[in-house]
C-alpha atoms as a PDB file:
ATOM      1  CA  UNK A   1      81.884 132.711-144.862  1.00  0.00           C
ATOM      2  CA  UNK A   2      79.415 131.382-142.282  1.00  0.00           C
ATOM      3  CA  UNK A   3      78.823 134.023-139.863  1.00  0.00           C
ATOM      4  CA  UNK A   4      78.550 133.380-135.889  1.00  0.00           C
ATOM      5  CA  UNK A   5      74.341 132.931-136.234  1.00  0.00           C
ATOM      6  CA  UNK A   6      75.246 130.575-138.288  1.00  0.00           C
ATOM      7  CA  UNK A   7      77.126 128.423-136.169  1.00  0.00           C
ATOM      8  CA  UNK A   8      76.023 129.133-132.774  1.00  0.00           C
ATOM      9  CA  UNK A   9      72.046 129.885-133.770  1.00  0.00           C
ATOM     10  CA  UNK A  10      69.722 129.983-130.931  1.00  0.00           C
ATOM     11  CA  UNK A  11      66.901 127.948-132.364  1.00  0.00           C
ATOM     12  CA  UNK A  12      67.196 125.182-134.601  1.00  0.00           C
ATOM     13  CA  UNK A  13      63.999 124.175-136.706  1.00  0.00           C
ATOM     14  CA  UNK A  14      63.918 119.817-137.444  1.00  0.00           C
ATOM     15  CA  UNK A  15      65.659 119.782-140.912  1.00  0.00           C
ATOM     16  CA  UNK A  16      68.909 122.067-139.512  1.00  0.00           C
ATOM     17  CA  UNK A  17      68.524 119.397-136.403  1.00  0.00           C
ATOM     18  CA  UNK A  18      68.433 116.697-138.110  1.00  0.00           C
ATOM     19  CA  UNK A  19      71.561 117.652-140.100  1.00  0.00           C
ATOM     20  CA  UNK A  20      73.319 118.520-137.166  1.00  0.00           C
ATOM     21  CA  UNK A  21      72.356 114.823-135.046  1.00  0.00           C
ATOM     22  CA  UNK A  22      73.343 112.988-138.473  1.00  0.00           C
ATOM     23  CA  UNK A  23      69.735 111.609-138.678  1.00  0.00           C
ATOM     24  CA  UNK A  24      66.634 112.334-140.363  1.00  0.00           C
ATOM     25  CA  UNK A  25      63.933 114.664-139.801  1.00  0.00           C
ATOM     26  CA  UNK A  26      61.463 112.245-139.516  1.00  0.00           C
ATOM     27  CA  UNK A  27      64.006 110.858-136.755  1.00  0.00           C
ATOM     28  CA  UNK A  28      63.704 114.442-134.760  1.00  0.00           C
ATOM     29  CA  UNK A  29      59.759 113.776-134.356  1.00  0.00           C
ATOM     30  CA  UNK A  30      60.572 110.347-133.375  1.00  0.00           C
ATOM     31  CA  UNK A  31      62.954 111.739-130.882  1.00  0.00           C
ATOM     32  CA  UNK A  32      60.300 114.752-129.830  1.00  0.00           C
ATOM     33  CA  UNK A  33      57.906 111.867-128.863  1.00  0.00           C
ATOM     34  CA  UNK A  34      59.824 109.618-127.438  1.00  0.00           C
ATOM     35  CA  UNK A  35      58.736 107.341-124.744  1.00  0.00           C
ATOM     36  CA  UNK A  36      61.289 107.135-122.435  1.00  0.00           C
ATOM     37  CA  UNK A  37      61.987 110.413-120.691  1.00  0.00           C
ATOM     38  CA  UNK A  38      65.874 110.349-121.014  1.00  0.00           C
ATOM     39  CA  UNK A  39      65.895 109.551-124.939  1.00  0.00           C
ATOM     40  CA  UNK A  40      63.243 112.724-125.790  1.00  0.00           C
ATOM     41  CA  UNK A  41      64.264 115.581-127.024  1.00  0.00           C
ATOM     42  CA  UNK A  42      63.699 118.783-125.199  1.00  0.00           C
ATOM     43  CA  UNK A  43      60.279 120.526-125.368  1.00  0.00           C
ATOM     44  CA  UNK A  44      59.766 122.083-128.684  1.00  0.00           C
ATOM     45  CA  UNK A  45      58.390 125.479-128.955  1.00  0.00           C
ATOM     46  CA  UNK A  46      56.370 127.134-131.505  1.00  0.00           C
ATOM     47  CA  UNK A  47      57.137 130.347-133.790  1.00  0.00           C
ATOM     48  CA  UNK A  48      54.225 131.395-135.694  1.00  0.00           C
ATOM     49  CA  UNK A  49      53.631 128.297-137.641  1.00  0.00           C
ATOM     50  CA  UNK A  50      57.259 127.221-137.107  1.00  0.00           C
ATOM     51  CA  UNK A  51      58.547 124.130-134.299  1.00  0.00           C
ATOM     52  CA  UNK A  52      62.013 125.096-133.236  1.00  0.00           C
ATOM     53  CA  UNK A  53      64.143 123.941-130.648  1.00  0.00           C
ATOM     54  CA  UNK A  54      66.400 125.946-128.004  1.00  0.00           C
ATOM     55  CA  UNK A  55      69.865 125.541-129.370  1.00  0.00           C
ATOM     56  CA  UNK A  56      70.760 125.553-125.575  1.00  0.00           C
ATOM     57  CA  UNK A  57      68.194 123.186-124.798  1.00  0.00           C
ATOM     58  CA  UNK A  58      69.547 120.332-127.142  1.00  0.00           C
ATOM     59  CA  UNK A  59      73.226 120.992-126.133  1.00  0.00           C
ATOM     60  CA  UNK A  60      72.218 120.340-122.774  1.00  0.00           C
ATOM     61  CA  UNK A  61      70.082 117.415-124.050  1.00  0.00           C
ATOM     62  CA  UNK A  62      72.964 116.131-125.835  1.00  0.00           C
ATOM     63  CA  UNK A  63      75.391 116.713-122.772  1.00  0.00           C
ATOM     64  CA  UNK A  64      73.112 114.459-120.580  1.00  0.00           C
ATOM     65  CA  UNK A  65      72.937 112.177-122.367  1.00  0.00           C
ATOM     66  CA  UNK A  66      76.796 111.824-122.680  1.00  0.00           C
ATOM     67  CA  UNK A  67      77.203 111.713-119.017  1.00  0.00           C
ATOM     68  CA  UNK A  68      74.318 108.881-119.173  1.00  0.00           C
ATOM     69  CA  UNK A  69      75.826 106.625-121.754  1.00  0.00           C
ATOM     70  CA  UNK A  70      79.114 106.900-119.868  1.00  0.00           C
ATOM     71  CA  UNK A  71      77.928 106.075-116.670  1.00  0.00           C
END
């Protein structure tokens, strides 16, 4: 039984992104360098010699760009 870390955690390191966007990992670095502003994924931080992302961070990410794509 997945407990409520488990699906609600508060970072998310690339390979538990990745899983969770449907794409690959090497997809999330794509995505953390991005270009263009709007596609880029939200500022990464560092945890001793992890990169993890604010689970917050990408839900609003993710949220934006909903409203975007609608628009």
């Amino acid at each position: 039984m997945a407990t409520p870390h488990e699906n609600n955690p508060l970072t998310l390191r690339a390979k538990d992104l990745a899983q969770r966007l449907g794409v690959s990992e090497r997809h999330v670095h794509r995505l953390a360098k991005h270009d263009n502003p709007a596609e880029r994924l939200p500022e990464a931080i560092k945890i001793g010699r992890a990169t993890v992302w604010r689970y917050a961070d990408i839900v609003a990410w993710l949220d934006a760009k909903a409203v975007h794509e609608s628009a």
